[in-house]
Protein backbone atom coordinates (compact mmCIF):
# COMPACT_ATOMS: atom_id res chain seq x y z
CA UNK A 1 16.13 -7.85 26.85
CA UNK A 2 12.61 -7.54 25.61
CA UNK A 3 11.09 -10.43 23.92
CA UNK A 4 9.18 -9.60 20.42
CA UNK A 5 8.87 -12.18 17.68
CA UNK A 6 11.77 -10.88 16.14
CA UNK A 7 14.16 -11.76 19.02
CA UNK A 8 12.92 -15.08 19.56
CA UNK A 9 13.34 -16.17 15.78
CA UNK A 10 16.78 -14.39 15.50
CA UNK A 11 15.28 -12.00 12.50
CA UNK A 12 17.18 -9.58 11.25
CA UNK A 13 16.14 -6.52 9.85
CA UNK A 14 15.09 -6.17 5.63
CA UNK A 15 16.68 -3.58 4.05
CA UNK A 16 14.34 -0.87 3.83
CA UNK A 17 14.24 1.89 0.73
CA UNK A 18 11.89 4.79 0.56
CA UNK A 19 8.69 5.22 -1.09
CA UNK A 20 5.95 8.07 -1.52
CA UNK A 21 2.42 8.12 -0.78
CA UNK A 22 0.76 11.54 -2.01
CA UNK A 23 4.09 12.69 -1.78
CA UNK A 24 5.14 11.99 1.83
CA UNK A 25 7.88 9.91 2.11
CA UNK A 26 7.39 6.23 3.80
CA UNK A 27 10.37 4.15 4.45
CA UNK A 28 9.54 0.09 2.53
CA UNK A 29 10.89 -2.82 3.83
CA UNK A 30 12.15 -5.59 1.53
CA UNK A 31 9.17 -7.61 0.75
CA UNK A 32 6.57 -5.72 1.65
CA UNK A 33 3.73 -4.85 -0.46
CA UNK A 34 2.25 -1.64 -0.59
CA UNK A 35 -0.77 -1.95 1.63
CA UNK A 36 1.55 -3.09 4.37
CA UNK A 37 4.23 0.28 3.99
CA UNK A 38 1.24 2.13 4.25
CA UNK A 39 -0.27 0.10 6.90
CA UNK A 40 3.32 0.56 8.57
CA UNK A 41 2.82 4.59 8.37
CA UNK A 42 -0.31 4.63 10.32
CA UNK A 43 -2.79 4.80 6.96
CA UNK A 44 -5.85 2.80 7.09
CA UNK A 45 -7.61 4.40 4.05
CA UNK A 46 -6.42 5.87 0.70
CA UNK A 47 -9.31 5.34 -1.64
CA UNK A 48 -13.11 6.85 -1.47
CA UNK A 49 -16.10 4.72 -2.62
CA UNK A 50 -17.34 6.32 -6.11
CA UNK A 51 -20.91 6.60 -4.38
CA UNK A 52 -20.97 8.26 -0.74
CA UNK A 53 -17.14 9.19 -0.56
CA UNK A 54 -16.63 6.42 1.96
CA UNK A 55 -12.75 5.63 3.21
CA UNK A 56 -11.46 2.27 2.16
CA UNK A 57 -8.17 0.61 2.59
CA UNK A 58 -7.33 -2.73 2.58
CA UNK A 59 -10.60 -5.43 3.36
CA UNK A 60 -9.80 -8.96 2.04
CA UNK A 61 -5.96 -8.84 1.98
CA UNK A 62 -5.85 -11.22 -0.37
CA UNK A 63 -6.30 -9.22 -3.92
CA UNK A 64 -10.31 -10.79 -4.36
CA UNK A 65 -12.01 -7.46 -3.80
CA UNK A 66 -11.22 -4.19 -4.87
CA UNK A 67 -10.88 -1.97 -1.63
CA UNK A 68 -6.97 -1.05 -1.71
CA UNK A 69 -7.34 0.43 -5.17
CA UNK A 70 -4.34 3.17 -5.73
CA UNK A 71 -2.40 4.65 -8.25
CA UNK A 72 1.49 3.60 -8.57
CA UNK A 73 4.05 5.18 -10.60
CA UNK A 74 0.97 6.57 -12.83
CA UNK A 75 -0.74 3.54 -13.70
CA UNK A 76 -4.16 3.44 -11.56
CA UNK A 77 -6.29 0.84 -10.38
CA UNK A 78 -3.78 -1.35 -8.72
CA UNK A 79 -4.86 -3.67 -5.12
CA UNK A 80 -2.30 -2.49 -2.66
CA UNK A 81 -2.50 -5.81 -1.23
CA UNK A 82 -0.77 -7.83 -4.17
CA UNK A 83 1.79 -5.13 -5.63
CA UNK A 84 5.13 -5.45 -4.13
CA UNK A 85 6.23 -2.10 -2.86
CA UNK A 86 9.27 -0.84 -4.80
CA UNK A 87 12.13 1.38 -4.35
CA UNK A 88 11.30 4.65 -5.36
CA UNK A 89 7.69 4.19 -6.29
CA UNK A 90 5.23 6.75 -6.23
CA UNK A 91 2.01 5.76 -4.82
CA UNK A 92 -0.94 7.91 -5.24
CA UNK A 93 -4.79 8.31 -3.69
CA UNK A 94 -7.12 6.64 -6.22
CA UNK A 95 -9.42 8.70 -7.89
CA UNK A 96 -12.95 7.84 -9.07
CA UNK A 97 -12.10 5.08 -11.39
CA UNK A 98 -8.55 5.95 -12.56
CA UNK A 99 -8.02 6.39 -16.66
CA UNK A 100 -10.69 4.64 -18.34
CA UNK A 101 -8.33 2.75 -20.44
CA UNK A 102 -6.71 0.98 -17.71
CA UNK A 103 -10.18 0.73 -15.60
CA UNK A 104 -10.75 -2.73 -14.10
């Protein structure tokens, strides 16, 4: 039997649920927040800087910069890193600076 952290803890699986990132579907697992289902699906970057059109994903991890910025169920400007991935949400690129009444 191969050894991963899982086996040696006696983990079982979270119940998973699907989600959508520009509308491809990504399978969420309970508990996870949205920069790790898309860290999960192989995407490092899903924001552009406003100046240059550089890639960003997530950088501090812990919601004190704004990197991760994305757009979920409509409502933009939201750090990946802290919002707990739900079932059914739709997560979207970020765009410039989102709505400018919801801007940060």
């Amino acid at each position: 039997m191969m050894r991963t952290p899982r086996t040696l803890v006696g983990g079982t699986p979270a119940a998973t649920y699907p989600v959508t990132f520009d509308g491809r579907e990504l399978t969420a697992q309970e508990g996870q927040s949205v920069a790790a289902v898309l860290w999960s699906a192989g995407i490092l970057a899903w924001r552009a800087t406003r100046e240059g059109g550089a890639p960003r994903g997530a950088f501090c991890g812990i919601g004190a910069c704004y990197d991760c910025l994305v757009t979920v169920n409509g409502r933009p400007n939201q750090r990946a890193c802290l919002v707990p991935a739900r079932p059914g949400d739709a997560v979207t690129t970020q765009e410039g600076i989102g709505r400018a009444e919801l801007a940060v």
